[in-house]
N, C-alpha and C. Protein backbone atom coordinates (compact mmCIF):
# COMPACT_ATOMS: atom_id res chain seq x y z
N UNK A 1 14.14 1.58 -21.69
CA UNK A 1 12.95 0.77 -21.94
C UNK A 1 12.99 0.36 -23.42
N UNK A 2 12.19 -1.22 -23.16
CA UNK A 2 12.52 -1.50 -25.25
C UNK A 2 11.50 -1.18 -26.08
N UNK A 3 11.29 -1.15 -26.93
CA UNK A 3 10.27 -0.94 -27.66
C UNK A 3 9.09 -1.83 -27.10
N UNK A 4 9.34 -2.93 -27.13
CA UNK A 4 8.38 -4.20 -26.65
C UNK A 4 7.47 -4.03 -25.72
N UNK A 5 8.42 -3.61 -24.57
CA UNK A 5 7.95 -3.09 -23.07
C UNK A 5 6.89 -2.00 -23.22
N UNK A 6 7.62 -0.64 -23.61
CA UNK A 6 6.44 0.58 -24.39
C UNK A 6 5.38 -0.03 -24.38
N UNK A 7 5.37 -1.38 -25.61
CA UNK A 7 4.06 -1.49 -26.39
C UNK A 7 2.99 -2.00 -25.36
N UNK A 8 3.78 -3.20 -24.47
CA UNK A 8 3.38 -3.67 -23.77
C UNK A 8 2.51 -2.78 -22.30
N UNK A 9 3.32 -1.70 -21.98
CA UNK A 9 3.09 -0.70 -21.39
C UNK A 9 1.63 0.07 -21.93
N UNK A 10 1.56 0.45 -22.89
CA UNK A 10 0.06 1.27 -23.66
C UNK A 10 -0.59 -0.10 -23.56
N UNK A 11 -0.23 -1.30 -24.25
CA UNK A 11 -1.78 -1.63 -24.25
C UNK A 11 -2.23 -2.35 -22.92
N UNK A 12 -1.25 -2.63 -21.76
CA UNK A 12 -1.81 -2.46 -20.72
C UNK A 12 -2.67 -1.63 -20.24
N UNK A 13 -1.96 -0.23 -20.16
CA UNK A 13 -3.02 0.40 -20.09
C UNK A 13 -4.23 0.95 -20.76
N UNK A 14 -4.35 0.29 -21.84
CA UNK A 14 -5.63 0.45 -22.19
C UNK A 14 -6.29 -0.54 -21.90
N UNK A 15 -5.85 -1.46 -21.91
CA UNK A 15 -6.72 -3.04 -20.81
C UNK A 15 -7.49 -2.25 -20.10
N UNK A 16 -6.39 -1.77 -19.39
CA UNK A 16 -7.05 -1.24 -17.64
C UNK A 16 -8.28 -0.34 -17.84
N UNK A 17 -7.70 0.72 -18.70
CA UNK A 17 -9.70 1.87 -19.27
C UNK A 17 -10.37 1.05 -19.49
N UNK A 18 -10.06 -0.49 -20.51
CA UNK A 18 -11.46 -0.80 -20.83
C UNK A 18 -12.16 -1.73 -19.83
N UNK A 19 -11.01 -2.26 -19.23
CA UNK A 19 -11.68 -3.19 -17.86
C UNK A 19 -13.17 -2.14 -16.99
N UNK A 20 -12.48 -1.02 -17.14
CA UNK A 20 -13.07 -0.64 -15.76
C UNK A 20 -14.50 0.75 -16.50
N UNK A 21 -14.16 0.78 -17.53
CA UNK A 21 -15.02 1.74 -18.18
C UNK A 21 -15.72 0.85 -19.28
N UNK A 22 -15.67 -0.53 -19.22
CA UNK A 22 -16.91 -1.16 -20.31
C UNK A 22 -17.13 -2.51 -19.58
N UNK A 23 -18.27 -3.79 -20.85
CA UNK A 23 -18.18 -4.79 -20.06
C UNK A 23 -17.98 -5.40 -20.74
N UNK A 24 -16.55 -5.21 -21.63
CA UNK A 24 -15.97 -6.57 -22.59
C UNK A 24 -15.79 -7.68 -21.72
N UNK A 25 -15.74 -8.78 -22.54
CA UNK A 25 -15.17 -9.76 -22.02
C UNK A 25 -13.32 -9.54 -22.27
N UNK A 26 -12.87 -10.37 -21.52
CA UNK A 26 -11.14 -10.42 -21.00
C UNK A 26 -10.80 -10.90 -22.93
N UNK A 27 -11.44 -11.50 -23.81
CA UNK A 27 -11.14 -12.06 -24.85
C UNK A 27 -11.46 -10.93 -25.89
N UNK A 28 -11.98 -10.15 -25.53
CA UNK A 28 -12.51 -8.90 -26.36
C UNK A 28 -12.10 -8.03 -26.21
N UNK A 29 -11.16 -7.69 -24.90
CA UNK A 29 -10.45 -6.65 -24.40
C UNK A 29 -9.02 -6.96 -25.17
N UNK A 30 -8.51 -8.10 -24.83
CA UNK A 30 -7.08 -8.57 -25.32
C UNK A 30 -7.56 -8.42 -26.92
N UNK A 31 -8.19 -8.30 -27.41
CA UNK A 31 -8.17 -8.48 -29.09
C UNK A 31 -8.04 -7.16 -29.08
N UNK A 32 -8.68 -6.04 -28.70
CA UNK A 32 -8.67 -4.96 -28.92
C UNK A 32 -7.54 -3.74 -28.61
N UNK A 33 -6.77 -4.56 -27.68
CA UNK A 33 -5.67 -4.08 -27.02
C UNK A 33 -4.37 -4.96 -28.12
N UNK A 34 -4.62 -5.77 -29.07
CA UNK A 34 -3.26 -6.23 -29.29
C UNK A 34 -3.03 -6.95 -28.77
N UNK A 35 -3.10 -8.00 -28.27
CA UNK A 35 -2.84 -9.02 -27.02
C UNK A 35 -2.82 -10.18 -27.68
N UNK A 36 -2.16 -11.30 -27.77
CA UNK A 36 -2.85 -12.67 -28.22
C UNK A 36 -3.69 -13.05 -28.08
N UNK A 37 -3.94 -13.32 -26.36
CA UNK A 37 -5.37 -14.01 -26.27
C UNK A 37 -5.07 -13.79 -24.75
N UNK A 38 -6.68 -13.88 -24.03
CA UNK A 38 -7.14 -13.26 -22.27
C UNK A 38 -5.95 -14.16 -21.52
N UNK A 39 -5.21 -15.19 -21.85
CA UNK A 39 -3.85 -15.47 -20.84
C UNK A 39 -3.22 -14.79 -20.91
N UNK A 40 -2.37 -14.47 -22.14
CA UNK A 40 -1.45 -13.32 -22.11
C UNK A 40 -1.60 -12.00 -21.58
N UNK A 41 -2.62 -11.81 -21.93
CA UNK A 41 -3.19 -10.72 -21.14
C UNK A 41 -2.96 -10.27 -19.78
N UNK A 42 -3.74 -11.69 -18.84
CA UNK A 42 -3.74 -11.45 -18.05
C UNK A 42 -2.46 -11.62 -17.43
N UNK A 43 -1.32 -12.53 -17.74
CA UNK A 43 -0.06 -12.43 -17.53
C UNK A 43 0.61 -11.24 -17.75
N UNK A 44 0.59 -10.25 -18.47
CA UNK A 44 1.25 -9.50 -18.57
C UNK A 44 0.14 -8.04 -17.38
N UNK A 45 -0.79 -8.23 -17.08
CA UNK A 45 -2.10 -7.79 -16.39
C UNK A 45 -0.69 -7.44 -15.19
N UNK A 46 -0.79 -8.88 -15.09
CA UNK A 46 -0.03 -8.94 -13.39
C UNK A 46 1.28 -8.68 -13.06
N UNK A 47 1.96 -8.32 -14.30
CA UNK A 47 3.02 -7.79 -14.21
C UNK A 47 3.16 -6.33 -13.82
N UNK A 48 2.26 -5.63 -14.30
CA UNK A 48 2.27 -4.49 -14.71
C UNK A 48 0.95 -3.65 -12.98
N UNK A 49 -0.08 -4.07 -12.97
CA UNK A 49 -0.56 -4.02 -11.81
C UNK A 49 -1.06 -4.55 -10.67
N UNK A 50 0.24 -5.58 -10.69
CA UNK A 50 0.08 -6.98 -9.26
C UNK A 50 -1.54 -7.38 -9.26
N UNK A 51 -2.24 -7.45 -9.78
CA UNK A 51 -3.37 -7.97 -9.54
C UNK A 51 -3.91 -8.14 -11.18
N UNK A 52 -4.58 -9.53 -10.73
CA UNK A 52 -5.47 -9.86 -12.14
C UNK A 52 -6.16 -9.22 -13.03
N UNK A 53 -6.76 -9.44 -13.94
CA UNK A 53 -7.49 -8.05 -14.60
C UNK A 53 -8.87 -8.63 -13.99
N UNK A 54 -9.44 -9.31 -13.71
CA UNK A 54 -10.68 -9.88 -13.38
C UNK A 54 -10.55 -8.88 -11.57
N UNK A 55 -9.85 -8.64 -10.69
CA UNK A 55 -9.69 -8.10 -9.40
C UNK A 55 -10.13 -7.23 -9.88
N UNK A 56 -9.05 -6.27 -10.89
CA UNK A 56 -8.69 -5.02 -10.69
C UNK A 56 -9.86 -4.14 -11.61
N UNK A 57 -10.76 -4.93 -12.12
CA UNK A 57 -11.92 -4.49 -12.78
C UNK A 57 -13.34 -4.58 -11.60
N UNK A 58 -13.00 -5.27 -10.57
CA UNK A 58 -13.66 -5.11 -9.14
C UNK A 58 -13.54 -4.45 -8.18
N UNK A 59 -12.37 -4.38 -8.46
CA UNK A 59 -11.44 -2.71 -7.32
C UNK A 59 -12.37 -1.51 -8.03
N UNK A 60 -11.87 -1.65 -9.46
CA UNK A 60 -12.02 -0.24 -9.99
C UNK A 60 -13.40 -0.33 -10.86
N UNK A 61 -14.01 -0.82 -10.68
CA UNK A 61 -14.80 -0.61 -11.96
C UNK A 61 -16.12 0.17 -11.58
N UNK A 62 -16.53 0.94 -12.94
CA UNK A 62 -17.13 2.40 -13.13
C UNK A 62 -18.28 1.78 -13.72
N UNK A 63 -18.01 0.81 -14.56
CA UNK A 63 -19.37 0.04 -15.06
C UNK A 63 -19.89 -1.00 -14.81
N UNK A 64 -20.91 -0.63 -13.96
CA UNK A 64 -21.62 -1.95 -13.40
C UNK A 64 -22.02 -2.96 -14.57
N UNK A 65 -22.27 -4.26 -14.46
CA UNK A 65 -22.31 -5.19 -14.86
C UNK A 65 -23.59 -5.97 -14.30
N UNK A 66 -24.76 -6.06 -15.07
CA UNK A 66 -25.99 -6.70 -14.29
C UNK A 66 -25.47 -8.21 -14.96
């Protein structure tokens, strides 16, 4: 694995905690994760857990959202 991937690897998964344990927006999540911006994000989202981050924060998510 390259370094890149790793990085790419953690801040995926921290996408994913904050998707599902807050109610950033996708542009506030990717800033906070290191990300360029909520495309990249979510491109690299779907690499990593076949589904969008917008799904997979509906599958999983812990914090409701009024």
């Amino acid at each position: 694995m390259s370094y890149s991937e790793y990085l790419n690897r953690l801040r995926i998964g921290e996408a994913g905690r904050l998707l599902v344990s807050t109610g950033l927006r996708m542009n506030e999540i990717a800033d906070a994760c290191g990300i360029s911006d909520q495309s990249r994000l979510a491109a690299l989202f779907k690499r990593y857990h076949h589904s969008s981050p917008v799904a997979y924060r509906k599958l999983n998510n812990k914090f409701k959202i009024t």
